[in-house]
C-alpha atoms as a PDB file:
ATOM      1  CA  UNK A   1     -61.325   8.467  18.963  1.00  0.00           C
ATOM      2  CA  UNK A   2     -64.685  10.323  20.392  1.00  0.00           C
ATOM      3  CA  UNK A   3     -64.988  13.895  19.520  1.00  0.00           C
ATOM      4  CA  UNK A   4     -65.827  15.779  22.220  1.00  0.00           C
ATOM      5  CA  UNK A   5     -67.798  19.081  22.296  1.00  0.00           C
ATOM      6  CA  UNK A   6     -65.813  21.067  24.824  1.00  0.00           C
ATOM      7  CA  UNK A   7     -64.549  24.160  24.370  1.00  0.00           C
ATOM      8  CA  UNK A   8     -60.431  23.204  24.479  1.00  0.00           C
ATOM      9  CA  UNK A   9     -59.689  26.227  27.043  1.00  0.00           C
ATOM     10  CA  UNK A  10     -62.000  24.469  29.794  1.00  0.00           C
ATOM     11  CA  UNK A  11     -59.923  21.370  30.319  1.00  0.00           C
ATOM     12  CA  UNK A  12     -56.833  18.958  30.102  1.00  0.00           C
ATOM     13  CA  UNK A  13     -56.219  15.826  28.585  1.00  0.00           C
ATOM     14  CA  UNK A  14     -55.429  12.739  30.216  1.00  0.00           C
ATOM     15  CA  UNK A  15     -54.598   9.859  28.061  1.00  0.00           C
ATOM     16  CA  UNK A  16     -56.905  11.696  25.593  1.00  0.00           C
ATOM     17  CA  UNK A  17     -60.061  12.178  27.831  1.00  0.00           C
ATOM     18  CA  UNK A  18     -60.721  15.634  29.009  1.00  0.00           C
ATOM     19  CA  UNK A  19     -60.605  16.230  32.339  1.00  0.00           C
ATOM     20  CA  UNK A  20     -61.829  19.365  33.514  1.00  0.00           C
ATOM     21  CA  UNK A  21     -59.518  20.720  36.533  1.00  0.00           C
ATOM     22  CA  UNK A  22     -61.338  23.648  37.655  1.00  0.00           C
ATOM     23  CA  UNK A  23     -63.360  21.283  39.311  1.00  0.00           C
ATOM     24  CA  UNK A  24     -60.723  20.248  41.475  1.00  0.00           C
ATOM     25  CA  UNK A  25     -59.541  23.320  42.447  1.00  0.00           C
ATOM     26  CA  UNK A  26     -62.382  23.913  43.875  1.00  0.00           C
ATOM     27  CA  UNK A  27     -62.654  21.031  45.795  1.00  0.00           C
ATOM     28  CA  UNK A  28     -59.955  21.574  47.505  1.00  0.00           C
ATOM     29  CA  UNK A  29     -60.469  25.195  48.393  1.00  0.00           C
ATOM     30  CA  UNK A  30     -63.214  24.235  50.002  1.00  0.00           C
ATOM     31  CA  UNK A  31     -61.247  22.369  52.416  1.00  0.00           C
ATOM     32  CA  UNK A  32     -59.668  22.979  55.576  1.00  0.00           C
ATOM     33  CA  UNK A  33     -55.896  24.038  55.890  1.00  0.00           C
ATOM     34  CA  UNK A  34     -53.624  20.788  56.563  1.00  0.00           C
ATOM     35  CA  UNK A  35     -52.068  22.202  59.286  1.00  0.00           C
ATOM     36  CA  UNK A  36     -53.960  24.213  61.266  1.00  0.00           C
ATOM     37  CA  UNK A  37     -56.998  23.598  59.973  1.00  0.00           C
ATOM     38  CA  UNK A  38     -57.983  27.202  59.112  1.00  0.00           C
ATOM     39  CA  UNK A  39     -59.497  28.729  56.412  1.00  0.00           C
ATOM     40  CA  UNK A  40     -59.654  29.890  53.487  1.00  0.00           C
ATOM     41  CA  UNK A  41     -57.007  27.974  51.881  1.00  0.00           C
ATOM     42  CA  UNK A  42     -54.839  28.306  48.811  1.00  0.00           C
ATOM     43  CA  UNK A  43     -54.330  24.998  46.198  1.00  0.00           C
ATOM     44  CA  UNK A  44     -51.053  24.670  46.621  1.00  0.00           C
ATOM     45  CA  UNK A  45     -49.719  22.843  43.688  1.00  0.00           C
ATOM     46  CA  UNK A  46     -46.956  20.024  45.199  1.00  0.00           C
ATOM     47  CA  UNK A  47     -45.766  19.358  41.412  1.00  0.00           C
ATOM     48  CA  UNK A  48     -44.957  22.736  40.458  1.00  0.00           C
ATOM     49  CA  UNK A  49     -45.711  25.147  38.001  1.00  0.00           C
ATOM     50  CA  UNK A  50     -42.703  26.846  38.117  1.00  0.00           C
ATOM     51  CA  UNK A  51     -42.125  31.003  37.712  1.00  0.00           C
ATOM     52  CA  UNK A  52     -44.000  32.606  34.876  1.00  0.00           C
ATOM     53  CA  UNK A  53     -46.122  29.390  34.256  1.00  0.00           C
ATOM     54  CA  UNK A  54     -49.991  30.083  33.095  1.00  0.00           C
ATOM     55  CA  UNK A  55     -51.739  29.428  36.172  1.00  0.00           C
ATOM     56  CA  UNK A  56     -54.986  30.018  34.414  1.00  0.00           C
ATOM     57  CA  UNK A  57     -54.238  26.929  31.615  1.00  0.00           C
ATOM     58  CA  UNK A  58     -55.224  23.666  33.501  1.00  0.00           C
ATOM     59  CA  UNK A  59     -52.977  20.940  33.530  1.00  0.00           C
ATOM     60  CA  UNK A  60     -52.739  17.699  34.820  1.00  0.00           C
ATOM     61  CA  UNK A  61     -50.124  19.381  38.186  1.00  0.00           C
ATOM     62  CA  UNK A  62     -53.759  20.291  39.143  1.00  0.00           C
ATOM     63  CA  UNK A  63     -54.337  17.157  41.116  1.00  0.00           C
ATOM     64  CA  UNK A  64     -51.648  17.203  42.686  1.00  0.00           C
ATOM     65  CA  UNK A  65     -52.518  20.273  45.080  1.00  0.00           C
ATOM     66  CA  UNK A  66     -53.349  20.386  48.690  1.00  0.00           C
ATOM     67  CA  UNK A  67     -55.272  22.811  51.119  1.00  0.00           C
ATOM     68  CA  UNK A  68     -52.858  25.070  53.134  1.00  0.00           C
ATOM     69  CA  UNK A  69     -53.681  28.578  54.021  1.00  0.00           C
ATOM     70  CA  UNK A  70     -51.950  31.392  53.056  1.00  0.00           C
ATOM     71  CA  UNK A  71     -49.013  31.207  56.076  1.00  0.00           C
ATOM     72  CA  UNK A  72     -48.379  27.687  55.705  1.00  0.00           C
ATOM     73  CA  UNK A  73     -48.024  27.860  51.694  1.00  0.00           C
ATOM     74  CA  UNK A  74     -45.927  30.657  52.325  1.00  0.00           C
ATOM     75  CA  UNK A  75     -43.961  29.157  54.852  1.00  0.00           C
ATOM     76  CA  UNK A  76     -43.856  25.593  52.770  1.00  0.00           C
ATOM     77  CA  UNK A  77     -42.352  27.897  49.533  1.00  0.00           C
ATOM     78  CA  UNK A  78     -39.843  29.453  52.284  1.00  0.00           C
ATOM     79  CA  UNK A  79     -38.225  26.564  53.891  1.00  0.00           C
ATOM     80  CA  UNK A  80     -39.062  23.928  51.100  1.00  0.00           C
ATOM     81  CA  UNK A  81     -41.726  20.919  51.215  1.00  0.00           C
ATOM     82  CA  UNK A  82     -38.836  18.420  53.114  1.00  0.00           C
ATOM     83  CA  UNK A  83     -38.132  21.021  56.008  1.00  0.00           C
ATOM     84  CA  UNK A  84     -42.140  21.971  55.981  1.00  0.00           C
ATOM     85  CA  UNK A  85     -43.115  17.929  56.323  1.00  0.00           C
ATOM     86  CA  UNK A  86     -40.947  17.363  58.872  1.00  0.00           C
ATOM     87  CA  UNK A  87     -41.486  20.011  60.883  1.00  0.00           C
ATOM     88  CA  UNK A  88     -45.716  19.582  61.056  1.00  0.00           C
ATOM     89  CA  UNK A  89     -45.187  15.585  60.605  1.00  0.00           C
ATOM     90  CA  UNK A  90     -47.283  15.500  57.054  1.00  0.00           C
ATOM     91  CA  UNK A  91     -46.404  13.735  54.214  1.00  0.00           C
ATOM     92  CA  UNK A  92     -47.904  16.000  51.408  1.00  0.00           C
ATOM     93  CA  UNK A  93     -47.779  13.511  48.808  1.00  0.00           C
ATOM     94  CA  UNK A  94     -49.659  11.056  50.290  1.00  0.00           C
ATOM     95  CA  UNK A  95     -52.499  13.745  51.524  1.00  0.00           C
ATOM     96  CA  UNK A  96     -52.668  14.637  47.881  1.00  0.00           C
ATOM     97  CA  UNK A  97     -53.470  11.207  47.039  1.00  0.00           C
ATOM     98  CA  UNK A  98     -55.792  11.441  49.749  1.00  0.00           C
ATOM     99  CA  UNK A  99     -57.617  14.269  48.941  1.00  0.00           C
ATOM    100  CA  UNK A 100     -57.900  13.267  45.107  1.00  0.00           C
ATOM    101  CA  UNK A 101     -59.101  10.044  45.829  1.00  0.00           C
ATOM    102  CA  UNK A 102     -61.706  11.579  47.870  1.00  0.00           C
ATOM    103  CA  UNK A 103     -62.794  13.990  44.738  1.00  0.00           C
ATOM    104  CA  UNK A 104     -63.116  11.018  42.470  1.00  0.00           C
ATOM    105  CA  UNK A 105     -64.634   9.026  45.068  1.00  0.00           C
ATOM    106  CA  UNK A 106     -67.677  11.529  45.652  1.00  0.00           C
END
């Protein structure tokens, strides 16, 4: 095993390798809002973190997030991601792919 030289509070593992997050995040605040294209946007996480989780700690739920601004993650929290999807015709999951492929593709 390698022995990195990172401080352990600035990333996640993956399969071992640290990955640092952060990076991400910002990546996809700097997008537009999926569905109205507006800005700025929060990273709303589509694998949650769940009530009273450290949103600070990075974790591997980090790539899972997409761009929506702060109406549409409210509303997407309100009537659930099913409802939300069908209503605006996304398929979240697959956007999240999307946009993470994207990242790593860069």
């Amino acid at each position: 095993m390698v022995a990195y030289k990172i401080p352990m509070y600035s990333y996640c593992l993956v399969n071992d390798v640290p990955i640092n997050t952060k990076d991400y995040i910002k990546y996809i605040k700097s997008k537009h809002c999926l569905v109205c294209g507006g800005s700025p946007v929060d990273a709303d996480h589509q694998d949650t973190i769940g009530m009273g989780g450290d949103r600070k700690k990075q974790s591997i739920k980090d790539f899972t997030c997409i761009p929506l601004c702060r109406k549409h993650h409210t509303e997407r929290h309100n009537i659930g991601s099913f409802q939300f999807e069908h209503k605006h015709s996304l398929n979240l999951w697959k956007e999240a792919f999307y946009l993470l492929r994207g990242y790593f593709a860069e």
